[in-house]
PDB file of N, CA and C in Angstrom:
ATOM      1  N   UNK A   1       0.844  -1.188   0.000  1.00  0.00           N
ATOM      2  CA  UNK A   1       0.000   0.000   0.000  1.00  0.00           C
ATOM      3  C   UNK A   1       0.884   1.244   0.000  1.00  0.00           C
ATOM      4  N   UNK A   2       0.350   2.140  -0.844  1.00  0.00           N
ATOM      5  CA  UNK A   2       1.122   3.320  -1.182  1.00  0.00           C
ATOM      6  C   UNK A   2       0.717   4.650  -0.329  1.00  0.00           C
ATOM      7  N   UNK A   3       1.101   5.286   0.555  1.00  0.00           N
ATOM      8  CA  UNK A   3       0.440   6.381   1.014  1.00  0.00           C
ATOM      9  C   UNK A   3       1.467   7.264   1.741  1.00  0.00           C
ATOM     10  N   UNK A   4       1.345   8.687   2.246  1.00  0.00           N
ATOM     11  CA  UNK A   4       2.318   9.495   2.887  1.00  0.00           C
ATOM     12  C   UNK A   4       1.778   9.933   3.677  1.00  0.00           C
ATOM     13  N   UNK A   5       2.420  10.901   4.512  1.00  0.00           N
ATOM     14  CA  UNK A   5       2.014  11.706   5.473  1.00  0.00           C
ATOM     15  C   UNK A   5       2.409  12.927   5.290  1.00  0.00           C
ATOM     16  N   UNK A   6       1.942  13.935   5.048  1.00  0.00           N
ATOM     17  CA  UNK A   6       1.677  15.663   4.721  1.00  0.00           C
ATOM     18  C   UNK A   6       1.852  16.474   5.724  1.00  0.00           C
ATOM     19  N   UNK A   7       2.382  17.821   5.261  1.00  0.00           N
ATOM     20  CA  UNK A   7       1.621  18.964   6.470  1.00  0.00           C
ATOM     21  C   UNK A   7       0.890  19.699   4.981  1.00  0.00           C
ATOM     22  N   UNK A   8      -0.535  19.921   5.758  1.00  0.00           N
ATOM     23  CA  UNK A   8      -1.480  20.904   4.735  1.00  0.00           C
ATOM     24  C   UNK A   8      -1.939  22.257   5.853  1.00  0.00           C
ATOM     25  N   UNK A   9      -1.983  23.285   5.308  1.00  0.00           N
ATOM     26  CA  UNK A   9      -3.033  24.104   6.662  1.00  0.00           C
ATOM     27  C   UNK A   9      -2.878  23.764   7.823  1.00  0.00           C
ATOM     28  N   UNK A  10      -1.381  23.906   8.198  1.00  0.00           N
ATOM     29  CA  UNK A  10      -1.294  23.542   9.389  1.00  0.00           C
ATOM     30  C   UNK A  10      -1.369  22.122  10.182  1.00  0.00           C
ATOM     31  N   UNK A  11      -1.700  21.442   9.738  1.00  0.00           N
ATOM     32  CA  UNK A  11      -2.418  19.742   9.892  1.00  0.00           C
ATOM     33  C   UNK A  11      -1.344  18.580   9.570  1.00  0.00           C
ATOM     34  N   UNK A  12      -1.016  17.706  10.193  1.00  0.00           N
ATOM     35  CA  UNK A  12      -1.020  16.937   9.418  1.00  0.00           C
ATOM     36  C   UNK A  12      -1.712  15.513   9.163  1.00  0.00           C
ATOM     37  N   UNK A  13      -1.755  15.078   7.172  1.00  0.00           N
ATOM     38  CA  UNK A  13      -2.810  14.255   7.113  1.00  0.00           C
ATOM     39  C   UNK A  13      -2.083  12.856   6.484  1.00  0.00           C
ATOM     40  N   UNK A  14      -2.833  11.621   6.560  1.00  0.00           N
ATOM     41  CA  UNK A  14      -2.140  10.383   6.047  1.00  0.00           C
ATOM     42  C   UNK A  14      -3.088  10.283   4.968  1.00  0.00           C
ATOM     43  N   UNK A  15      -2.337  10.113   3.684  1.00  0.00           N
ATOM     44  CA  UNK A  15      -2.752  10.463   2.054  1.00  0.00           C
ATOM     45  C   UNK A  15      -2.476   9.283   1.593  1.00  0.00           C
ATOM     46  N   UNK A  16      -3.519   8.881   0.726  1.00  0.00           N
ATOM     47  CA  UNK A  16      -2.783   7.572  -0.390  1.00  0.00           C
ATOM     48  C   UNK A  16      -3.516   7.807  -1.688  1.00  0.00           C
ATOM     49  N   UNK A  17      -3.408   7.799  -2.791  1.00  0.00           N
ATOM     50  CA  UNK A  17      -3.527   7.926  -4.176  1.00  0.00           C
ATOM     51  C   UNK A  17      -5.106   7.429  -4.375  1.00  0.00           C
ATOM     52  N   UNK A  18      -5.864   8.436  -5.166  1.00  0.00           N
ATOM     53  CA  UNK A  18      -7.447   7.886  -5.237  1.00  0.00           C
ATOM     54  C   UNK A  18      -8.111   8.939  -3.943  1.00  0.00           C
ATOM     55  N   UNK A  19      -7.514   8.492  -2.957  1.00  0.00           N
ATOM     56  CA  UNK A  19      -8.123   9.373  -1.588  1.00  0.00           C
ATOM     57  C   UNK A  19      -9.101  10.974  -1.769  1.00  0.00           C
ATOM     58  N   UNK A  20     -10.625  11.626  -1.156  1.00  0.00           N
ATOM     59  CA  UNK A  20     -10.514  12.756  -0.846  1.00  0.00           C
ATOM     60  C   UNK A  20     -10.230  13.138   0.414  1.00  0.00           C
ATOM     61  N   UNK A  21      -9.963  13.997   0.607  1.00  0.00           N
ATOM     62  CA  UNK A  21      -9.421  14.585   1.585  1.00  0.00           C
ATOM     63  C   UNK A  21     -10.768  15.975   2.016  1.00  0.00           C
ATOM     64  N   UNK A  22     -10.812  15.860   3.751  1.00  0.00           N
ATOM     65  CA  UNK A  22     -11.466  17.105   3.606  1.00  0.00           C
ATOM     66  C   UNK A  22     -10.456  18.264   4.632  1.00  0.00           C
ATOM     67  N   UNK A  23     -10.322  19.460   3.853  1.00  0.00           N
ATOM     68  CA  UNK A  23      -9.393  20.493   4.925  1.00  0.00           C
ATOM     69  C   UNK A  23      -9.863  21.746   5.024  1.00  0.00           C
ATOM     70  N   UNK A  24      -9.357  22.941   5.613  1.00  0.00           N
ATOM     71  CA  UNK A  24      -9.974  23.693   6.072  1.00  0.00           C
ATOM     72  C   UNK A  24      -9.909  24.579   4.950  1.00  0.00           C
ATOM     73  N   UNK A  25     -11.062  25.644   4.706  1.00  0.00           N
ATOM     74  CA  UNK A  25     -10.855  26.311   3.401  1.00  0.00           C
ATOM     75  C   UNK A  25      -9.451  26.888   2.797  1.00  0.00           C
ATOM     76  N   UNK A  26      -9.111  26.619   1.579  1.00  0.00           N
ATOM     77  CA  UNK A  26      -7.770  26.924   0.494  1.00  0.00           C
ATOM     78  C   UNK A  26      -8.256  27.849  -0.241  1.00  0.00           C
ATOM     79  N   UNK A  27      -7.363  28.995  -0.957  1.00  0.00           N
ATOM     80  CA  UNK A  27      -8.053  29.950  -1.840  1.00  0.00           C
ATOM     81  C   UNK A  27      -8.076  29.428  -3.096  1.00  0.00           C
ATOM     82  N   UNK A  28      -7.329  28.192  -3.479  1.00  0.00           N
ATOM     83  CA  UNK A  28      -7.301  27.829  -4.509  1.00  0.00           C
ATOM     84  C   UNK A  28      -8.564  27.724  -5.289  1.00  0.00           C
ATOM     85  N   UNK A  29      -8.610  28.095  -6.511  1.00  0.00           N
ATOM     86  CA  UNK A  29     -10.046  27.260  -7.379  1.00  0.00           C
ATOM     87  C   UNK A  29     -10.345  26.438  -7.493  1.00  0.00           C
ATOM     88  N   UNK A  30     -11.243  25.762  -7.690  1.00  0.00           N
ATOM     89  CA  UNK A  30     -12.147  24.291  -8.332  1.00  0.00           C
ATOM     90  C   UNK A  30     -11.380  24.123  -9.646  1.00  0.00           C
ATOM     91  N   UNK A  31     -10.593  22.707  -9.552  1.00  0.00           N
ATOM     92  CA  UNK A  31     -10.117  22.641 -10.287  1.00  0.00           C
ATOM     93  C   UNK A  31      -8.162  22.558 -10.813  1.00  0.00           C
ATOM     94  N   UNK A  32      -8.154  23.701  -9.746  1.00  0.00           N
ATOM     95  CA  UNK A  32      -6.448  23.736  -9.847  1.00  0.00           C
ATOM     96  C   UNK A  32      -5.685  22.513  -9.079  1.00  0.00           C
ATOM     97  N   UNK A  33      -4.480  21.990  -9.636  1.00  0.00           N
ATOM     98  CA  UNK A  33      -3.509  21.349  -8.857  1.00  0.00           C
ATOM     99  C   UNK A  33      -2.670  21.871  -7.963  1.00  0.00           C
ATOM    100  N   UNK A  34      -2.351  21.346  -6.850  1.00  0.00           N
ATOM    101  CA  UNK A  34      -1.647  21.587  -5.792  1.00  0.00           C
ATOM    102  C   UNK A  34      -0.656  20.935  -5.920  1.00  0.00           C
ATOM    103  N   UNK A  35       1.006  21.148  -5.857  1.00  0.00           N
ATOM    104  CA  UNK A  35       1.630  20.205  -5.420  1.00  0.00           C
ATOM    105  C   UNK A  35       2.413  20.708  -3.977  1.00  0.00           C
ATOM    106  N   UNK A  36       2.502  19.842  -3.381  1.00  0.00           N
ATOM    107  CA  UNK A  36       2.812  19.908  -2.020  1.00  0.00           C
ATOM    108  C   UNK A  36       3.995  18.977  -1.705  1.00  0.00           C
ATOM    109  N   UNK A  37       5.146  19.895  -1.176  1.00  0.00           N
ATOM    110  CA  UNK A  37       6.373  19.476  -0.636  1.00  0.00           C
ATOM    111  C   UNK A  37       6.819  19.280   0.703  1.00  0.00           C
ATOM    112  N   UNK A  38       5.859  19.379   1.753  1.00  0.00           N
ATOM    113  CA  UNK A  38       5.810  19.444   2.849  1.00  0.00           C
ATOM    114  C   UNK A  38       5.407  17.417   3.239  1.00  0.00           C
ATOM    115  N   UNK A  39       6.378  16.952   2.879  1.00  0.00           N
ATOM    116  CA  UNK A  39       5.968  15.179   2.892  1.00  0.00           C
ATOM    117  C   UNK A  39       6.919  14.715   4.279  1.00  0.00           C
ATOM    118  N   UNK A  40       5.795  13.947   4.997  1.00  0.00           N
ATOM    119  CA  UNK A  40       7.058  14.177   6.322  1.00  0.00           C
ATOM    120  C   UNK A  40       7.623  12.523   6.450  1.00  0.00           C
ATOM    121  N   UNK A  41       6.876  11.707   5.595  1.00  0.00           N
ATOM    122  CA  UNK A  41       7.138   9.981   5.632  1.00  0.00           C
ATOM    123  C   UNK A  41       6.385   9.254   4.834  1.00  0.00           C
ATOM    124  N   UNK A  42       7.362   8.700   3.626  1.00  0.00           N
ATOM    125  CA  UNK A  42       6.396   8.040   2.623  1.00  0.00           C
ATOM    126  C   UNK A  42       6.315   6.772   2.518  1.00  0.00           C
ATOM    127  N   UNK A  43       5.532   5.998   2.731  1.00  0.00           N
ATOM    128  CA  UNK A  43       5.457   4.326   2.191  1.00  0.00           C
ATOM    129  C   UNK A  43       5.273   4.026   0.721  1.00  0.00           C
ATOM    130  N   UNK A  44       5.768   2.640   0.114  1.00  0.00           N
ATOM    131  CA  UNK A  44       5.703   2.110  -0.297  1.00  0.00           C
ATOM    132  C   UNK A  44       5.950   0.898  -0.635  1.00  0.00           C
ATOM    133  N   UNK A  45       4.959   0.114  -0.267  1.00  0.00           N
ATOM    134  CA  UNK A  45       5.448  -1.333   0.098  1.00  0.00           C
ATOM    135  C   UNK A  45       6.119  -1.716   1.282  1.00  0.00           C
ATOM    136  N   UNK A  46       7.275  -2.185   0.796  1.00  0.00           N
ATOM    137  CA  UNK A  46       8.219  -2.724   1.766  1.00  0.00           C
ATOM    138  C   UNK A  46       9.111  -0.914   2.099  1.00  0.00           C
ATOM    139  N   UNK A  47       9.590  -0.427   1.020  1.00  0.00           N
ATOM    140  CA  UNK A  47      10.199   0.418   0.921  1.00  0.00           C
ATOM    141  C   UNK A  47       9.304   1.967   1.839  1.00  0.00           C
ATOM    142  N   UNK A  48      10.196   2.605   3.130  1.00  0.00           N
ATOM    143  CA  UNK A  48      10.011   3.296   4.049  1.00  0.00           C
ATOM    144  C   UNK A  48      10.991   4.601   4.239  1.00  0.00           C
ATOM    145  N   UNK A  49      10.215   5.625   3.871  1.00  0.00           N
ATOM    146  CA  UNK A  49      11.348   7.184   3.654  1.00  0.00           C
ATOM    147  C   UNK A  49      10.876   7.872   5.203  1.00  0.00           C
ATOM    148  N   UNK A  50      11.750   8.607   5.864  1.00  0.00           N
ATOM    149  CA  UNK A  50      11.465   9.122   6.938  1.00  0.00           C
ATOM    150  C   UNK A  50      12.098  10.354   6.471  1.00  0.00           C
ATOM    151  N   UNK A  51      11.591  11.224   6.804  1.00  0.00           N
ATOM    152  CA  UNK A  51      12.210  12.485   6.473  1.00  0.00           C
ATOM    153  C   UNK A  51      12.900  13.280   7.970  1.00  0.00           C
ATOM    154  N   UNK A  52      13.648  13.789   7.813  1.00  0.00           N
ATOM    155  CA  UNK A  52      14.420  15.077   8.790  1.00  0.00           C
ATOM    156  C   UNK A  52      14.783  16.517   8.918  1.00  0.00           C
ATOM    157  N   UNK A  53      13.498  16.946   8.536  1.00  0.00           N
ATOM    158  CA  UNK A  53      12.050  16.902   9.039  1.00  0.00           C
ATOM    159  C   UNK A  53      11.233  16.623   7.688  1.00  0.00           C
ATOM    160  N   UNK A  54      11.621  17.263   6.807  1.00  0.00           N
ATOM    161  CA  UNK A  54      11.205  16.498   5.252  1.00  0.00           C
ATOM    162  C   UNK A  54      11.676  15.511   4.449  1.00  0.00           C
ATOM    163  N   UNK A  55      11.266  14.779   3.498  1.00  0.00           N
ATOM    164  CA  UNK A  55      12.053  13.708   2.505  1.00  0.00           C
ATOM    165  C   UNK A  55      12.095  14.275   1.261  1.00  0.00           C
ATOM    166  N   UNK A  56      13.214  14.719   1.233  1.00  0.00           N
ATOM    167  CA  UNK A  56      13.540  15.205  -0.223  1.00  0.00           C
ATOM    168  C   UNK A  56      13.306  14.782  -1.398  1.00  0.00           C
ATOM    169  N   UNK A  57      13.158  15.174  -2.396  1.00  0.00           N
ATOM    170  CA  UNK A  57      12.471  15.444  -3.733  1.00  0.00           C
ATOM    171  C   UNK A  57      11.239  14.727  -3.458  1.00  0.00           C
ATOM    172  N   UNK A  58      10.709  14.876  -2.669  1.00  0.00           N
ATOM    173  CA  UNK A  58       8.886  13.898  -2.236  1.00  0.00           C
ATOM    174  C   UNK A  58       7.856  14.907  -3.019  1.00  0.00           C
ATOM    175  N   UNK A  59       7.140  14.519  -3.408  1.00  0.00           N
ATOM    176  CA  UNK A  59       5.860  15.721  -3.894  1.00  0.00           C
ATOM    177  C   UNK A  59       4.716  15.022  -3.715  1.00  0.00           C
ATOM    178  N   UNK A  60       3.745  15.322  -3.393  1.00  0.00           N
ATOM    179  CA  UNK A  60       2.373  15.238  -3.620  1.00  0.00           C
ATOM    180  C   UNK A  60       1.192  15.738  -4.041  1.00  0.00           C
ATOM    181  N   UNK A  61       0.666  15.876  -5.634  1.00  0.00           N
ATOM    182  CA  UNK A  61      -0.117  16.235  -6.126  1.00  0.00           C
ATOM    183  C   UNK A  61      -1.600  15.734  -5.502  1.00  0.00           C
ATOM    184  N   UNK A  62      -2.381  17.306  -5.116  1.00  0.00           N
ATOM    185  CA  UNK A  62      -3.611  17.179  -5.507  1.00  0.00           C
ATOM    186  C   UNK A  62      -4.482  18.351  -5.958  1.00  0.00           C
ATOM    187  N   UNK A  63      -5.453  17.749  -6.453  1.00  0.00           N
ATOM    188  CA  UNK A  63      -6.707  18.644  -7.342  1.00  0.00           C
ATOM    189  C   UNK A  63      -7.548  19.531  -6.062  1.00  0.00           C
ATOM    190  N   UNK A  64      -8.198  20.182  -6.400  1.00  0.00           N
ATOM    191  CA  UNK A  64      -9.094  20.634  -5.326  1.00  0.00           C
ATOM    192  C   UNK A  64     -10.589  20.210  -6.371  1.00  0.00           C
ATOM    193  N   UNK A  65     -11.141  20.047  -5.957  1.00  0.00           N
ATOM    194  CA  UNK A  65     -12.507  19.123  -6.308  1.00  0.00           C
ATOM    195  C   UNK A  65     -13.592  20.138  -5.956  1.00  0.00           C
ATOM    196  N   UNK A  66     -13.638  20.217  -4.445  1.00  0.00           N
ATOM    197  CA  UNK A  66     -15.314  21.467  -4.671  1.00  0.00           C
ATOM    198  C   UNK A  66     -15.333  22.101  -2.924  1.00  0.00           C
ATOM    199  N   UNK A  67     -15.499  23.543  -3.294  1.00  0.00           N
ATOM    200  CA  UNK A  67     -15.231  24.217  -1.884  1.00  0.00           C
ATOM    201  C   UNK A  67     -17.046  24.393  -1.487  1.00  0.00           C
ATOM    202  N   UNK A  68     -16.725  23.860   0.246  1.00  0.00           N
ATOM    203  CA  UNK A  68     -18.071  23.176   1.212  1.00  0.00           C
ATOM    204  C   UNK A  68     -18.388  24.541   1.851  1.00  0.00           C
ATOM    205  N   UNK A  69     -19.336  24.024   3.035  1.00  0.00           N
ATOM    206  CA  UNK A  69     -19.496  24.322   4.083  1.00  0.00           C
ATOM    207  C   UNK A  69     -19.576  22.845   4.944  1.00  0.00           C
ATOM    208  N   UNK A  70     -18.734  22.993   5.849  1.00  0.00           N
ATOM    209  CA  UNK A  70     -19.682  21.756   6.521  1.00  0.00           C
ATOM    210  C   UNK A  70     -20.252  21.436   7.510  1.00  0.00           C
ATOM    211  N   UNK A  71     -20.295  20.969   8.421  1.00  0.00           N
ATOM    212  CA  UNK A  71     -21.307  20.903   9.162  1.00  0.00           C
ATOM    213  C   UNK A  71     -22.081  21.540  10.447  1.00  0.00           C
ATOM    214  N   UNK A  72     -22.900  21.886  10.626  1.00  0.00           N
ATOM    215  CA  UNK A  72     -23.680  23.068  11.599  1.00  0.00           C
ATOM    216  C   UNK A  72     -23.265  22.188  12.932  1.00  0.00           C
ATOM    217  N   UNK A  73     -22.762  23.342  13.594  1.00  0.00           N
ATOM    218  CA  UNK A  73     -22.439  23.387  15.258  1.00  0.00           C
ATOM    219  C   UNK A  73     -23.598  24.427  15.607  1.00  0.00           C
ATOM    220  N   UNK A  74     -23.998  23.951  17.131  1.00  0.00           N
ATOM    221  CA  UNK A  74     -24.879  24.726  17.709  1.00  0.00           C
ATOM    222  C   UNK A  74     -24.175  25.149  18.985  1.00  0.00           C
ATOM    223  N   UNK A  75     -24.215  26.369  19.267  1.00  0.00           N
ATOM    224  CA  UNK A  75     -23.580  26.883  20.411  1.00  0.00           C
ATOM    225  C   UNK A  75     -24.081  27.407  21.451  1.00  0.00           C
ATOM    226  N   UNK A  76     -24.890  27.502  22.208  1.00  0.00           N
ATOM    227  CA  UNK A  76     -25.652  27.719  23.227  1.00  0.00           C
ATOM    228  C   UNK A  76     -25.091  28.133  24.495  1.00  0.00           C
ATOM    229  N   UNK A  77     -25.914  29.702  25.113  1.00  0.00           N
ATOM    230  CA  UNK A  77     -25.451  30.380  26.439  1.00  0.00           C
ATOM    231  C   UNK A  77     -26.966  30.032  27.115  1.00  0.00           C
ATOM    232  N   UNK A  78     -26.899  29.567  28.720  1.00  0.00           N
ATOM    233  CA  UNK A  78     -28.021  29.627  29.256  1.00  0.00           C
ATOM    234  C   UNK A  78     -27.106  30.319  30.619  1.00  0.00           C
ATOM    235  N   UNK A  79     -28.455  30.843  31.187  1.00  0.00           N
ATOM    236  CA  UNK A  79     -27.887  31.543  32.722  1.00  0.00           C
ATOM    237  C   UNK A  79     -29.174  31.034  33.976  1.00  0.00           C
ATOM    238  N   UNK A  80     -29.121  30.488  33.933  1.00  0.00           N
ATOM    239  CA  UNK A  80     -30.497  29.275  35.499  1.00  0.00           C
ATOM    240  C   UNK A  80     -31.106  30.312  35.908  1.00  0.00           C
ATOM    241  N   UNK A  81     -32.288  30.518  36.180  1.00  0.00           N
ATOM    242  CA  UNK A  81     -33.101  31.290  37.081  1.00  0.00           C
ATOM    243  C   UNK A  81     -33.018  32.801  36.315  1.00  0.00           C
ATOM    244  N   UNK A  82     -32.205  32.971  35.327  1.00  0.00           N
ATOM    245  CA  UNK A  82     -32.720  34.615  34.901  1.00  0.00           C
ATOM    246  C   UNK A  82     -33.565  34.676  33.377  1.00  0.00           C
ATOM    247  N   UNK A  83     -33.920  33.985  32.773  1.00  0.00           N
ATOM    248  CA  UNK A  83     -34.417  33.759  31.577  1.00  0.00           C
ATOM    249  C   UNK A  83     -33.709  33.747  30.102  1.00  0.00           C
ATOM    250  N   UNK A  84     -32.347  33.455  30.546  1.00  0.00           N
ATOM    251  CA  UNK A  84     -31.466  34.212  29.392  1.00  0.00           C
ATOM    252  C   UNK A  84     -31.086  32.959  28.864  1.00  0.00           C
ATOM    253  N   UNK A  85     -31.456  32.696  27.165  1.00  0.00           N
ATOM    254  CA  UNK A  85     -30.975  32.003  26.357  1.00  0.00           C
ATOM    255  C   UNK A  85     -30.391  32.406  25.330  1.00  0.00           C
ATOM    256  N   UNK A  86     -29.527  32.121  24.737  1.00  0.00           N
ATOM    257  CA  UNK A  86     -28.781  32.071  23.510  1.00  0.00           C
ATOM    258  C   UNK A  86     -28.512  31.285  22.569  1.00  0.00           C
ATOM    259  N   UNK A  87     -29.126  31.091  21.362  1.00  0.00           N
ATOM    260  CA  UNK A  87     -28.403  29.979  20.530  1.00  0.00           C
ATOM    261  C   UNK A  87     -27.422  30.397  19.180  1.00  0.00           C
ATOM    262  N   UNK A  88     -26.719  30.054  18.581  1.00  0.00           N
ATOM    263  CA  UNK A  88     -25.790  30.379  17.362  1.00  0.00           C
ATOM    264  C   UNK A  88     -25.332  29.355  16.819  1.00  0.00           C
ATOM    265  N   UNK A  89     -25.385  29.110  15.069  1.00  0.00           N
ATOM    266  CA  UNK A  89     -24.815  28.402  14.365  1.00  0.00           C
ATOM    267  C   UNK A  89     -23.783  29.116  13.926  1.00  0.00           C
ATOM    268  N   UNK A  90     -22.627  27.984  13.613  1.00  0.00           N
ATOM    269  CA  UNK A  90     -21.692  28.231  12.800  1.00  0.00           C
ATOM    270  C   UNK A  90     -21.452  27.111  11.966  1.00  0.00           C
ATOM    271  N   UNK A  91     -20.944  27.616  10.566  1.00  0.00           N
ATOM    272  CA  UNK A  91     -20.681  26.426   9.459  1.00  0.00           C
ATOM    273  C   UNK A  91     -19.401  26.654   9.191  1.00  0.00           C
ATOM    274  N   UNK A  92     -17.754  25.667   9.178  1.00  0.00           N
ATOM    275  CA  UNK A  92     -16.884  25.896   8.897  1.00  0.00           C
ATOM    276  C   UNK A  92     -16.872  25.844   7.519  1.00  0.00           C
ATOM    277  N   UNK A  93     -15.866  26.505   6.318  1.00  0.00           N
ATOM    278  CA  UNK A  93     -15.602  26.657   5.236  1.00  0.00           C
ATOM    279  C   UNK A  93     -14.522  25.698   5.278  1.00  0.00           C
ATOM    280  N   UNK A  94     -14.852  24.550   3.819  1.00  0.00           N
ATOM    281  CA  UNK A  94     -14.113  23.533   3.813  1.00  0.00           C
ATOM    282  C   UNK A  94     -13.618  23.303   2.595  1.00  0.00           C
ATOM    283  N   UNK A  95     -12.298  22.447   1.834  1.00  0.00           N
ATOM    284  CA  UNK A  95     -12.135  22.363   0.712  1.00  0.00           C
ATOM    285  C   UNK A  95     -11.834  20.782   0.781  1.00  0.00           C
ATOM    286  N   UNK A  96     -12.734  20.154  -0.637  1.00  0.00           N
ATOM    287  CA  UNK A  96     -12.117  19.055  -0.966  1.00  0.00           C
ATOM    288  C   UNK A  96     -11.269  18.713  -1.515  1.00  0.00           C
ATOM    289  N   UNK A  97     -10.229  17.814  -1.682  1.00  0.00           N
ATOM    290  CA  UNK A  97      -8.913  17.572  -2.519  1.00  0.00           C
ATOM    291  C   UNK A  97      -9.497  16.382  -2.723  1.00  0.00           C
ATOM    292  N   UNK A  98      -8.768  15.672  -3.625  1.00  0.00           N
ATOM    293  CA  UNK A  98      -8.501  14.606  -4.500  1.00  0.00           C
ATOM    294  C   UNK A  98      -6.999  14.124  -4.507  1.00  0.00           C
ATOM    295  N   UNK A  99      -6.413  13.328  -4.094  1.00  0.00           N
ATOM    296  CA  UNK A  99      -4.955  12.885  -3.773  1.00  0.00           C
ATOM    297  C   UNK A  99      -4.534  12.500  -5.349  1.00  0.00           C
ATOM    298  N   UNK A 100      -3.663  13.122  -6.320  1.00  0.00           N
ATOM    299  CA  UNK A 100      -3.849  12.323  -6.996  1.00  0.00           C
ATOM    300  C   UNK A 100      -2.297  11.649  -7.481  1.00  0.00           C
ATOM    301  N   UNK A 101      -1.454  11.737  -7.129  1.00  0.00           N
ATOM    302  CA  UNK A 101      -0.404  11.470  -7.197  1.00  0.00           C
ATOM    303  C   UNK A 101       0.976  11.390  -5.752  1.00  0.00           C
ATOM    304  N   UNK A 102       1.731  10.425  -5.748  1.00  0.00           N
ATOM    305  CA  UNK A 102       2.526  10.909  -4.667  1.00  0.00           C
ATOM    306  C   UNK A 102       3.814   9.722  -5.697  1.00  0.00           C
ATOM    307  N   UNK A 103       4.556  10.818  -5.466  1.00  0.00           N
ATOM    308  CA  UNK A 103       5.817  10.649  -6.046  1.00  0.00           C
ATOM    309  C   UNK A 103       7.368  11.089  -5.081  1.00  0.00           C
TER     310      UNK A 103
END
C-alpha cells in the first residue's frame, strides 16, 4: 500500500492515491492542482522514507474538487433562574482535494 504523510493548513494528514481529503478552506479554485512538498514519511510497500524533518524530492499532487461548508455546530449560552438564552450556528468553510499522485 502506497500512502504518505503531509503537512497541509497547518495539519497533518495520512494520504494515499485515489483518496478525498477534507481540509480547512484553500483559496485555490475548483479545479487547480496543488503540489505539495511538505511530505514528512512516505510508504511504499516494503520500501520506508522518513524524512528530517522532510524527505527530499517527495511531492504530492492534488486537485481541489469542490469548496463546502460543513457541518452546523450549535452553540448555546443559558444563565439558570434569569431567563437568558442564547443559541448560534456556525458552518466551517471547507475544501475538498482529491490525492492524486505521490511521487
Amino acid at each position: 500500500m502506497k500512502y504518505a504523510i503531509i503537512q497541509l493548513a497547518g495539519k497533518q494528514l495520512r494520504v494515499s492515491e485515489g483518496e478525498h481529503i477534507t481540509v480547512t478552506r484553500l483559496e485555490d479554485k475548483e479545479g487547480d492542482e496543488l503540489k505539495i512538498s511538505d511530505v514528512l514519511l512516505t510508504v511504499d510497500g516494503e520500501s520506508i522514507k522518513i524524512g528530517a524533518p522532510l524527505v527530499e524530492k517527495a511531492v504530492v499532487t492534488l486537485k481541489v474538487i469542490t469548496h463546502d461548508k460543513g457541518e452546523k455546530i450549535r452553540v448555546a449560552k443559558y444563565k439558570a433562574k434569569s431567563r437568558y438564552r442564547r443559541v448560534k450556528g456556525f458552518r466551517a468553510s471547507e475544501t475538498t482535494l482529491e490525492v492524486v499522485k505521490i511521487a
